[in-house]
Protein backbone atom coordinates (compact mmCIF):
# COMPACT_ATOMS: atom_id res chain seq x y z
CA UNK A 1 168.65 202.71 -54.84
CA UNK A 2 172.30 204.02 -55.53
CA UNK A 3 174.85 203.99 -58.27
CA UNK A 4 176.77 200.76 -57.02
CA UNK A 5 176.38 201.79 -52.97
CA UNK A 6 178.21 204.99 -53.44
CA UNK A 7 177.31 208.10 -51.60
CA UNK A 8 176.89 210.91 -52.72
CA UNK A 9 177.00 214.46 -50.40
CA UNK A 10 175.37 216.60 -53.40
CA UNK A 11 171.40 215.05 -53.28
CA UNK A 12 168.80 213.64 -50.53
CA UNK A 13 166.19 212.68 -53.21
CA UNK A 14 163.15 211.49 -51.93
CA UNK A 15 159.30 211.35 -52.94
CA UNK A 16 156.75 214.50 -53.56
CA UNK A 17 153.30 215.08 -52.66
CA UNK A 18 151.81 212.65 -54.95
CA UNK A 19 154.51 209.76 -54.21
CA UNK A 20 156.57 209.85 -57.26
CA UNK A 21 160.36 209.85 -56.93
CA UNK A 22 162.50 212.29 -58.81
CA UNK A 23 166.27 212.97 -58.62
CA UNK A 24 167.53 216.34 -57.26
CA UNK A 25 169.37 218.74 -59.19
CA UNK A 26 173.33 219.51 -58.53
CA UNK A 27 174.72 223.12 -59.54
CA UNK A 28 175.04 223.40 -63.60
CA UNK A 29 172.33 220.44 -64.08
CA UNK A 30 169.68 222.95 -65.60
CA UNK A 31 172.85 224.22 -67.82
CA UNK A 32 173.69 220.26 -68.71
CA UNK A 33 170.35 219.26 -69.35
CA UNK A 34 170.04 222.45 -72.16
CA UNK A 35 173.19 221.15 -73.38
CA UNK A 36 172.14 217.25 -73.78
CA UNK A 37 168.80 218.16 -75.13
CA UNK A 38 170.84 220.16 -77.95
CA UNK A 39 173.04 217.13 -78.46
CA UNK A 40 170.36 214.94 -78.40
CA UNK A 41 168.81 216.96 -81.46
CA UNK A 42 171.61 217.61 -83.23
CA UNK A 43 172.78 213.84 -83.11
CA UNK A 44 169.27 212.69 -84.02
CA UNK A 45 168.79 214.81 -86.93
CA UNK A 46 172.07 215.91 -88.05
CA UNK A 47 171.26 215.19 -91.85
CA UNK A 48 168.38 218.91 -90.99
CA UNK A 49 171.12 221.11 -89.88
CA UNK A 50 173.52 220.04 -92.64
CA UNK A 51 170.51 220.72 -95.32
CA UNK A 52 170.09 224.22 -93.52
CA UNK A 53 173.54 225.40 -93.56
CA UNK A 54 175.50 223.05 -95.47
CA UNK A 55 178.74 220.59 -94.07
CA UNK A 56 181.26 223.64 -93.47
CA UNK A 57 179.39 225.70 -91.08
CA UNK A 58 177.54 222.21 -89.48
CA UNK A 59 181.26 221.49 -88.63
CA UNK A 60 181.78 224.75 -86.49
CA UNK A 61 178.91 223.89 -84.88
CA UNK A 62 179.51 220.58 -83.76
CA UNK A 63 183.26 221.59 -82.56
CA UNK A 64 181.66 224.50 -80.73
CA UNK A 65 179.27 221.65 -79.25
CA UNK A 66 182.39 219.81 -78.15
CA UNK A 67 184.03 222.64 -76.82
CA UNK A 68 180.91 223.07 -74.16
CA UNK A 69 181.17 219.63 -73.65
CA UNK A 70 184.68 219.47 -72.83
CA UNK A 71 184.37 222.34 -70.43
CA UNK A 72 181.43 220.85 -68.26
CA UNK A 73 183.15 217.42 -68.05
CA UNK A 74 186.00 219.68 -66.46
CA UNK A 75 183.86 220.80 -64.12
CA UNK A 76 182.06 217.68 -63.68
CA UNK A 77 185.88 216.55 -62.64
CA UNK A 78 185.32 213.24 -64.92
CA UNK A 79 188.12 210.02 -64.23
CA UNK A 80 188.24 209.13 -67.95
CA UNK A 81 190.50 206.38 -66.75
CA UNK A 82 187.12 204.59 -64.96
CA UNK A 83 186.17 204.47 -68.28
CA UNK A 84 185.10 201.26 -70.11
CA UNK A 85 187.37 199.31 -71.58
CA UNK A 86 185.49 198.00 -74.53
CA UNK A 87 184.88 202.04 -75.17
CA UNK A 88 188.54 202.59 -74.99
CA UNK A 89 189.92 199.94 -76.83
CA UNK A 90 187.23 200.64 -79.48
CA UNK A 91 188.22 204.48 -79.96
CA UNK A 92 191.70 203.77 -79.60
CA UNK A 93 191.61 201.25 -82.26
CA UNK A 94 189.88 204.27 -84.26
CA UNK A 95 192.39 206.86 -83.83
CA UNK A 96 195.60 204.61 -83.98
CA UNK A 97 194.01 203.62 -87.72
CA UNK A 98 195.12 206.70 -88.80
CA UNK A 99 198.72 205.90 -88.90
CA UNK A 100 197.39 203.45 -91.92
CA UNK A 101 194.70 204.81 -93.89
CA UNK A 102 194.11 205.48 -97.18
CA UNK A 103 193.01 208.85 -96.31
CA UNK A 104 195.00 209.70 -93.00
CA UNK A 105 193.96 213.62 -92.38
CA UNK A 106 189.98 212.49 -92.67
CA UNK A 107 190.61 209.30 -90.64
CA UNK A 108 191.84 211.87 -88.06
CA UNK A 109 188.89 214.33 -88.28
CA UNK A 110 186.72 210.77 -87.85
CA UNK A 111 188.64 209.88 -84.57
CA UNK A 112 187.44 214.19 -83.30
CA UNK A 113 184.05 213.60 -83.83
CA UNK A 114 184.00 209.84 -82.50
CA UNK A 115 185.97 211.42 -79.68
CA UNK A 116 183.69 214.05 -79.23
CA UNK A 117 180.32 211.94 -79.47
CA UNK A 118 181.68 209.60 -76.59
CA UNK A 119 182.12 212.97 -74.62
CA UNK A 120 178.99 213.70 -75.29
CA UNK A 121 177.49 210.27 -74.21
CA UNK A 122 179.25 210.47 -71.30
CA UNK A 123 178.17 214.30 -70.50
CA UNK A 124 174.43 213.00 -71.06
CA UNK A 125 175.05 209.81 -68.60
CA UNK A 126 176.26 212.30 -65.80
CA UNK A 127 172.42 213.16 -65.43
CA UNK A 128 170.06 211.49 -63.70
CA UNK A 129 168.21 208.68 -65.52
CA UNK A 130 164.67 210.45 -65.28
CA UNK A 131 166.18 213.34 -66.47
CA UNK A 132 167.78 211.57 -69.70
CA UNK A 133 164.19 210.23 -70.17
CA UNK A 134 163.06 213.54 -70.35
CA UNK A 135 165.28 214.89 -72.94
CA UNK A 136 165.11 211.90 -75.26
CA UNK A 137 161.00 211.73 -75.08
CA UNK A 138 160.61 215.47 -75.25
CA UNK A 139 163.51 216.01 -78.02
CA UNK A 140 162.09 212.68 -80.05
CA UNK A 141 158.59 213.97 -80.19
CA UNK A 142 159.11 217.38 -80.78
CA UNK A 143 161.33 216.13 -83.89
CA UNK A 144 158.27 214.92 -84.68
CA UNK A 145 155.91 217.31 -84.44
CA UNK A 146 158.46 219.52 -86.65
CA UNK A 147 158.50 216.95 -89.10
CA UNK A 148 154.85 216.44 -89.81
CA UNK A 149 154.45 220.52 -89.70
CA UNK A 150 157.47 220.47 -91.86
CA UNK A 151 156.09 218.40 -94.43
CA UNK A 152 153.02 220.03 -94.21
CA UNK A 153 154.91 223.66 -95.05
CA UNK A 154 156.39 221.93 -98.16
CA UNK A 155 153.37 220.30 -99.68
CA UNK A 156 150.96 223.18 -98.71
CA UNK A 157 153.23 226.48 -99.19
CA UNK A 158 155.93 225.52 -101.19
CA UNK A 159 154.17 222.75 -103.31
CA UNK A 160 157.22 221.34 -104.87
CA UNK A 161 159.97 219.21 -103.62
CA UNK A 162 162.57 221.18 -101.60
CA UNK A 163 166.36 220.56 -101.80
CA UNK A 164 169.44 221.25 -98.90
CA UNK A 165 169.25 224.88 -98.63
CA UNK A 166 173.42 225.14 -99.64
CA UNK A 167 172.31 222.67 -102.79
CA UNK A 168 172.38 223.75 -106.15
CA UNK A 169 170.50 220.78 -107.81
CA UNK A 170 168.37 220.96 -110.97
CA UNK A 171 164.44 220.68 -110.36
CA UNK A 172 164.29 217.75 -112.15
CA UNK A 173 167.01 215.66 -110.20
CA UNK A 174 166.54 212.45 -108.70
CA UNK A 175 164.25 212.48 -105.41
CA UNK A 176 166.39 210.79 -103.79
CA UNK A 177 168.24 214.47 -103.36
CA UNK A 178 165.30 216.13 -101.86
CA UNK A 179 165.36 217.37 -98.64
CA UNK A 180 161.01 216.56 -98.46
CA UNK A 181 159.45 215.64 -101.38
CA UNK A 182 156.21 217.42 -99.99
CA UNK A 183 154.51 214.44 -100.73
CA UNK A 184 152.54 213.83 -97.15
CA UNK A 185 148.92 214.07 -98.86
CA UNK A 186 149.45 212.32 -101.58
CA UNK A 187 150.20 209.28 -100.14
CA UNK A 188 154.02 209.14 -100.77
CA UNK A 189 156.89 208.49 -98.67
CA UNK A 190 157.59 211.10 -95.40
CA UNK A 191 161.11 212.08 -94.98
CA UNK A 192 161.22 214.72 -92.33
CA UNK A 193 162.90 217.68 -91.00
CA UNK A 194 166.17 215.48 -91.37
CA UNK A 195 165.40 214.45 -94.62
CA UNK A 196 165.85 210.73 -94.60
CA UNK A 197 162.43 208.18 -94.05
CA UNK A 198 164.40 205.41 -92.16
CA UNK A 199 165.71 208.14 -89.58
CA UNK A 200 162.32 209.52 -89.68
CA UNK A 201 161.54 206.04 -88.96
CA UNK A 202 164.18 205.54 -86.52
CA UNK A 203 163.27 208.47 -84.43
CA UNK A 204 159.17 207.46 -84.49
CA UNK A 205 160.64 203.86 -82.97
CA UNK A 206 162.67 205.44 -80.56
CA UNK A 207 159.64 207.72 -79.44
CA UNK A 208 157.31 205.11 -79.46
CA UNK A 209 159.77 203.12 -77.18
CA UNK A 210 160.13 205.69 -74.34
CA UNK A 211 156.34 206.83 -74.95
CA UNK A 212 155.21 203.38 -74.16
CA UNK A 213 157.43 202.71 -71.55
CA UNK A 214 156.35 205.77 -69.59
CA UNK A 215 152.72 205.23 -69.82
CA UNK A 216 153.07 201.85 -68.31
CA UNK A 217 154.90 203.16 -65.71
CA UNK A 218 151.67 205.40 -65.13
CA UNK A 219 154.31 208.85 -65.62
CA UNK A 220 151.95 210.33 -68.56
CA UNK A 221 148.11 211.14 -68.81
CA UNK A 222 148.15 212.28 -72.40
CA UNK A 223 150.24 208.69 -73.26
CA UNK A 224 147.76 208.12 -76.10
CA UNK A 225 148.63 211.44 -77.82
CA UNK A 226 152.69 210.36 -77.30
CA UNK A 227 152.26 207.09 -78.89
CA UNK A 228 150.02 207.64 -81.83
CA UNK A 229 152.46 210.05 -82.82
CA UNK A 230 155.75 207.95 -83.49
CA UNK A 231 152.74 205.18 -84.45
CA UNK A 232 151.46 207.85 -87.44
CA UNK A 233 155.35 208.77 -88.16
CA UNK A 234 156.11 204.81 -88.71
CA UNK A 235 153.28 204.33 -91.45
CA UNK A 236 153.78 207.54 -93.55
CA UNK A 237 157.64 206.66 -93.54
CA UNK A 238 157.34 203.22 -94.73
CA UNK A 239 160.59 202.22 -93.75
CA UNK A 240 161.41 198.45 -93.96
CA UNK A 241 164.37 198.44 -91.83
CA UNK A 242 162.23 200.03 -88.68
CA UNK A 243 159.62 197.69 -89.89
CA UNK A 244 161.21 194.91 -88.73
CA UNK A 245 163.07 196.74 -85.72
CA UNK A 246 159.71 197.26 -84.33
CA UNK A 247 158.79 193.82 -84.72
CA UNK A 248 161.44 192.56 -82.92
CA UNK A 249 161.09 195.43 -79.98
CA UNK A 250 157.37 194.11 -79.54
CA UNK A 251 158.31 190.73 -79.33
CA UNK A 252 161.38 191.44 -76.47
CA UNK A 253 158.60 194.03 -74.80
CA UNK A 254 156.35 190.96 -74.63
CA UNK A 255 159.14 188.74 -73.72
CA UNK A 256 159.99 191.00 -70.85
CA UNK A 257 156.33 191.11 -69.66
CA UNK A 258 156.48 187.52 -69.58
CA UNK A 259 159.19 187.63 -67.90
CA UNK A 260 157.49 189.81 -64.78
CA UNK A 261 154.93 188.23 -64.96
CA UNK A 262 156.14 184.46 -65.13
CA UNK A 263 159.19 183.54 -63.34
CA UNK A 264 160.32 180.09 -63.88
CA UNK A 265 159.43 176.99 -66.28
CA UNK A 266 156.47 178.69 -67.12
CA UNK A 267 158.51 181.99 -69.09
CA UNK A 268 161.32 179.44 -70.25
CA UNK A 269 158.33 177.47 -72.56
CA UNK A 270 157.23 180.84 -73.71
CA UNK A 271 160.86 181.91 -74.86
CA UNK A 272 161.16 178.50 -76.80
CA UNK A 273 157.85 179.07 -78.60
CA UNK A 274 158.98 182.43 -79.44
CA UNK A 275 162.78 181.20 -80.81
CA UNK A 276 160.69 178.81 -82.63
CA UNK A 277 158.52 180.92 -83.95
CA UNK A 278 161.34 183.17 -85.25
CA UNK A 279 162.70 180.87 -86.60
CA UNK A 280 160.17 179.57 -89.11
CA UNK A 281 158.88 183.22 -89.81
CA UNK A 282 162.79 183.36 -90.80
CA UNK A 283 162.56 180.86 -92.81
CA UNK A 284 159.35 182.04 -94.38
CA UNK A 285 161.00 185.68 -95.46
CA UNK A 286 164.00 183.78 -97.07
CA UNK A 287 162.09 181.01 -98.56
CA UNK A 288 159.59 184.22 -100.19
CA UNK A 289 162.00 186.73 -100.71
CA UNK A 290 160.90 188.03 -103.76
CA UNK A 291 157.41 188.05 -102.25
CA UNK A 292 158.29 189.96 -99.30
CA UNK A 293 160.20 192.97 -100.63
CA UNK A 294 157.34 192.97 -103.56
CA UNK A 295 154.98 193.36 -100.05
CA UNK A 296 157.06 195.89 -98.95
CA UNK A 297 157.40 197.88 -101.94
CA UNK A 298 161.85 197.34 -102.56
CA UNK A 299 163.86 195.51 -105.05
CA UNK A 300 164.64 191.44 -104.55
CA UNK A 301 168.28 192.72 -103.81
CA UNK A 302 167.35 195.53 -100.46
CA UNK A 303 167.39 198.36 -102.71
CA UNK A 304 170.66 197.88 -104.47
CA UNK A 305 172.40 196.94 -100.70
CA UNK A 306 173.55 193.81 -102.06
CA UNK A 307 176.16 195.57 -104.65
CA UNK A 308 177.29 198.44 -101.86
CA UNK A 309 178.13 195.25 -99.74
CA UNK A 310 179.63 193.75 -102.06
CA UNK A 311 181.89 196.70 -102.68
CA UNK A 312 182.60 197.32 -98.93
CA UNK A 313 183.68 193.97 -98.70
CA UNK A 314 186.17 194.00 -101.85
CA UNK A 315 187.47 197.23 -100.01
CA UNK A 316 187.91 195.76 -96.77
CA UNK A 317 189.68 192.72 -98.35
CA UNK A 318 192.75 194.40 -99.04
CA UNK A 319 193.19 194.86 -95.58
CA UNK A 320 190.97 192.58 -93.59
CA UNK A 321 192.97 192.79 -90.40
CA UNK A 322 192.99 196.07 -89.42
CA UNK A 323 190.79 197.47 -92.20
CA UNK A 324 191.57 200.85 -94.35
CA UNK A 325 191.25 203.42 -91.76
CA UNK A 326 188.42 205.15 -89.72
CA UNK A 327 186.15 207.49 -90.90
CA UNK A 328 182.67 206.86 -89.55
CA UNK A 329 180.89 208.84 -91.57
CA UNK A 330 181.63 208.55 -95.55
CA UNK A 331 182.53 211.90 -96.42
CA UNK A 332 181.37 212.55 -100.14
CA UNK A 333 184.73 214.58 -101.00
CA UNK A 334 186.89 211.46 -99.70
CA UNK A 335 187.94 209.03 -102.45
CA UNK A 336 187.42 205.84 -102.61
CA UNK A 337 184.26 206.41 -100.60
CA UNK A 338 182.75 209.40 -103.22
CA UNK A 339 182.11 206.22 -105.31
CA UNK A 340 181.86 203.37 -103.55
CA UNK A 341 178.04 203.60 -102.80
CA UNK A 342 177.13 204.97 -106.33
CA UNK A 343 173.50 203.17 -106.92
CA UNK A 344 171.71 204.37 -110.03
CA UNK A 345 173.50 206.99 -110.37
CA UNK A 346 173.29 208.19 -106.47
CA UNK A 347 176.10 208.34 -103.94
CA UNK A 348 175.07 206.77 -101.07
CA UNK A 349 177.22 207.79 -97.71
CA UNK A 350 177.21 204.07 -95.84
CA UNK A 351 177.95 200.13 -95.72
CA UNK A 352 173.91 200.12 -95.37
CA UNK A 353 175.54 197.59 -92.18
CA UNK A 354 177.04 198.88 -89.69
CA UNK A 355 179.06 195.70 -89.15
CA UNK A 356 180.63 195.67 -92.50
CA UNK A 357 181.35 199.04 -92.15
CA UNK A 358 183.24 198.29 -89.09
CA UNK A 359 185.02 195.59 -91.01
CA UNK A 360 185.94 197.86 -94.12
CA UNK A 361 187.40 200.84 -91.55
CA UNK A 362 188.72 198.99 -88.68
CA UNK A 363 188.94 195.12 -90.04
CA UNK A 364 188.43 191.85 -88.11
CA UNK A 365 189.97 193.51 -84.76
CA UNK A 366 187.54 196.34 -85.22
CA UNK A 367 184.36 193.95 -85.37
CA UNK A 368 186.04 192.20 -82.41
CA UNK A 369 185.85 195.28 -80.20
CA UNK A 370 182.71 196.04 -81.67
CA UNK A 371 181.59 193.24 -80.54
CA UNK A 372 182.74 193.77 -77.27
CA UNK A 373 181.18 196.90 -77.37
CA UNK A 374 178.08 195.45 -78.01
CA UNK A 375 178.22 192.72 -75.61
CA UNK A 376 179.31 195.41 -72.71
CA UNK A 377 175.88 197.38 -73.65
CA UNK A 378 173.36 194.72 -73.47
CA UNK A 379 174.71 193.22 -70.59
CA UNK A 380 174.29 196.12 -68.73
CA UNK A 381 170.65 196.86 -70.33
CA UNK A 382 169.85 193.40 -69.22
CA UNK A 383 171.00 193.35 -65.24
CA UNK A 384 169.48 196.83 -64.97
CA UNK A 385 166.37 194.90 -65.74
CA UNK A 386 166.86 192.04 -63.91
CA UNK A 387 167.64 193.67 -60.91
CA UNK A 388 164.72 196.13 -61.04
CA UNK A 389 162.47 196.34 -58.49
CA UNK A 390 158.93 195.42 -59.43
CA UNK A 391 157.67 199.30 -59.48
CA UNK A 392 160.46 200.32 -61.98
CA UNK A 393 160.73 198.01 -64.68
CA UNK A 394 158.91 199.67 -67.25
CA UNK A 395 161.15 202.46 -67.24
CA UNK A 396 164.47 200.46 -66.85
CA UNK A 397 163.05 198.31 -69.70
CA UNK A 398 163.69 201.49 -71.91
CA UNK A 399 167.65 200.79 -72.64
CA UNK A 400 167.49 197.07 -73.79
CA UNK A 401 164.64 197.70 -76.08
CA UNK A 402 166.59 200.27 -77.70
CA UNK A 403 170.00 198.10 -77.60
CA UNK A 404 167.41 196.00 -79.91
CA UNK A 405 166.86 198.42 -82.25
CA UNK A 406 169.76 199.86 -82.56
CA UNK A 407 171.34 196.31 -83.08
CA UNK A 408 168.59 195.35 -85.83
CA UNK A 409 168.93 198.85 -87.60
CA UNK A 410 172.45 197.96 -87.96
CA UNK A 411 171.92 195.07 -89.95
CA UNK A 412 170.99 197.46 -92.71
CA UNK A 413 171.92 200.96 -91.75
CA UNK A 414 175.60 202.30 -90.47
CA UNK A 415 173.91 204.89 -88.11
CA UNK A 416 174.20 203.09 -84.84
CA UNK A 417 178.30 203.77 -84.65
CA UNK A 418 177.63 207.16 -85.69
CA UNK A 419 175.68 210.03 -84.12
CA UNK A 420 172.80 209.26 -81.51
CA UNK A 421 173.13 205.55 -82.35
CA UNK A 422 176.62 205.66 -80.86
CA UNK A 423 175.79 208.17 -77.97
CA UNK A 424 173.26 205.38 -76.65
CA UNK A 425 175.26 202.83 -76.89
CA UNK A 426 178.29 204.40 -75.10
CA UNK A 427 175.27 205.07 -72.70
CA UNK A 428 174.35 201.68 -72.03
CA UNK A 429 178.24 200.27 -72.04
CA UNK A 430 179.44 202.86 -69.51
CA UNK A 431 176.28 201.40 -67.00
CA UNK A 432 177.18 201.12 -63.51
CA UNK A 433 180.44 202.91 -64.20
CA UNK A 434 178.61 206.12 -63.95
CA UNK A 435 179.64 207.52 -60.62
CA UNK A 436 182.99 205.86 -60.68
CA UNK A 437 183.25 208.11 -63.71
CA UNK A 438 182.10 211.38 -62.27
CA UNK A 439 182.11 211.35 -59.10
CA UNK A 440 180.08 214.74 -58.75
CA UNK A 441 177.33 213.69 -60.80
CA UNK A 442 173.78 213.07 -58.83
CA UNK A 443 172.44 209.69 -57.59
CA UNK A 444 169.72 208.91 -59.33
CA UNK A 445 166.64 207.21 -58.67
CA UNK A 446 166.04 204.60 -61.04
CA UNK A 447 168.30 202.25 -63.25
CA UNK A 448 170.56 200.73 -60.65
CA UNK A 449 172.72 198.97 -62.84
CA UNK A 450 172.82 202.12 -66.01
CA UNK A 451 173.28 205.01 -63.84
């Protein structure tokens, strides 16, 4: 296999001992794959280092981060104009916004760090696919592992609910401002070294993906350990949103086996029973609403979502076209949006959907290219899996289940066009563009059609 026929002077990879393939390094990988696994972290749990050192000195960090990044894709000799065009079009819609928003300096400092994360997606898709396995399953389960010993440390040690570090909040205020409410054996909610149960959640379903993946590829003996983990991080998080993500990645993962397993008529009947079946367990949830978020211990109206949407939406009215000007992420010293998710007397940062978001910030042409966007990424998730050979499809199953949950999280979280949710996805759109892209980077053994 090859990255679109192209060859490539810099590896001969070929099987060890036991069989298994694995790419070969190129000068500066070992120093690019420390540098991804960092990014990797720091865009999966960006809400810990924040809490640690507080927004000020998390921003020197990430332009530092960017800095490195810059300088390898120099060496890496990158042709940023083989990039693609639904990534351009999207970012330059971003940072042309500027000229128009309500807050034009921010909507700037938005564009660096949306800038800066497609660098880094594209820095991370220079390696070889195994090798971006490896970071995200190592980096995933060793956030983790910190999290449970975390909020173990909290409830054991401290025995009281610990705020941001930088924070100066009253003990008594809301726990919605704790950093871990050290609540882990007593039944209560988990929220993690980053502070937040749904990207507790998030990161659990993302493990559990790649940890599942791998051991039916045969690639792990201790698979059990790797997916009781993210199984045990799911249930103490409680998370509705990646509740229902993970439903819909088990029923694609069985889907897919289906699919391998029953070309034809026979997998066509099975995919309308499924659509079917979606579709009255749809109508089910709807028909029982006030049932189902009873079940699932939240309000009739998501948790007070339905008035933040509401709000975004008002917002984005006023200029539905081209919307009111990037930011990405709400910054709480930014009017209008230091208010606009107030919800019983918290601030929340988001659209709680990423697609309204998009429409507030960039208006209807921003959920256009969004769309694109989206349409580029699964398309390539999808013929990487179709063209698989029978041997690697477990693995190269690995990007479209996590287009899925990504897209699903979106429909009540903004995280996937911020942050790790946006590095994948940049991931997944820039596909078989990978060696067009940089040249220099090594051919890789698996994923014909992402890298």
């Amino acid at each position: 296999m090859d990255d679109g026929g192209e060859q490539s002077s810099h590896t001969a990879p070929g099987p060890d001992a036991a069989g298994a393939w694995h790419d070969c390094p190129v000068p500066g990988q070992r120093r690019r794959t420390i540098l991804a696994t960092w990014i990797v972290a720091n865009a999966a749990c960006g809400d810990a280092v924040r809490n640690v050192i507080g927004y000020p000195a998390w921003a020197g960090v990430v332009l530092a981060t960017f800095v490195w990044v810059a300088v390898e894709l120099v060496l890496l000799r990158v042709r940023l104009w083989r990039m693609p065009v639904a990534v351009v079009a999207f970012a330059a819609m971003a940072l042309a916004s500027a000229i128009w928003a309500i807050a034009p300096g921010w909507s700037l400092v938005g564009s660096v760090i949306l800038f800066g994360t497609i660098a880094s997606a594209l820095l991370i898709a220079s390696l070889p696919y195994r090798v971006i396995l490896d970071v995200t399953h190592w980096t995933m389960q060793g956030l983790l592992i910190a999290s449970f010993l975390f909020e173990a440390f909290v409830a054991l040690v401290l025995r009281q609910p610990l705020f941001p570090l930088w924070s100066d909040y009253p003990p008594d205020a809301s726990g919605e401002l704790h950093w871990s409410s050290g609540l882990i054996f007593e039944g209560g909610r988990v929220q993690g070294i980053m502070g937040n149960a749904n990207l507790l959640g998030m990161v659990a379903l993302i493990a559990l993906v790649i940890a599942g993946c791998r051991a039916a590829a045969g690639l792990d003996r201790w698979w059990p350990l790797w997916v009781a983990l993210p199984i045990l991080a799911q249930l103490v998080t409680r998370s509705a949103t990646v509740l229902f993500a993970t439903a819909m990645v088990a029923v694609l993962t069985l889907l897919v086996v289906s699919w391998v397993q029953w070309r034809g008529a026979v997998f066509y009947r099975i995919f309308g029973i499924a659509v079917a079946v979606g579709l009255v367990c749809i109508g089910v949830i709807v028909a029982n609403w006030p049932l189902v978020t009873d079940f699932l211990g939240r309000d009739a109206d998501m948790t007070g979502r339905f008035d933040i949407w509401g709000r975004v939406i008002d917002l984005g009215l006023t200029s539905p076209v081209v919307g009111v000007g990037y930011l990405g992420y709400w910054l709480p010293w930014v009017p209008p949006f230091d208010a606009l998710g107030e919800m019983h007397g918290m601030v929340y940062l988001q659209a709680h959907n990423v697609w309204l978001d998009v429409f507030m910030q960039l208006g209807i042409v921003g959920v256009l290219l969004w769309g694109g966007l989206q349409y580029r990424a699964v398309t390539n998730t999808l013929g990487a899996l179709y063209r698989s050979p029978v041997g690697e499809r477990a693995l190269n199953a690995i990007p479209l289940l996590l287009w899925v949950a990504l897209f699903v999280q979106g429909l009540a979280e903004s995280r996937p066009w911020i942050e790790f949710g946006m590095m994948l996805l940049v991931i997944f759109a820039i596909g078989p563009l990978r060696k067009q892209i940089a040249p220099s980077a090594p051919r890789t053994e698996a994923m014909t059609t992402i890298g």
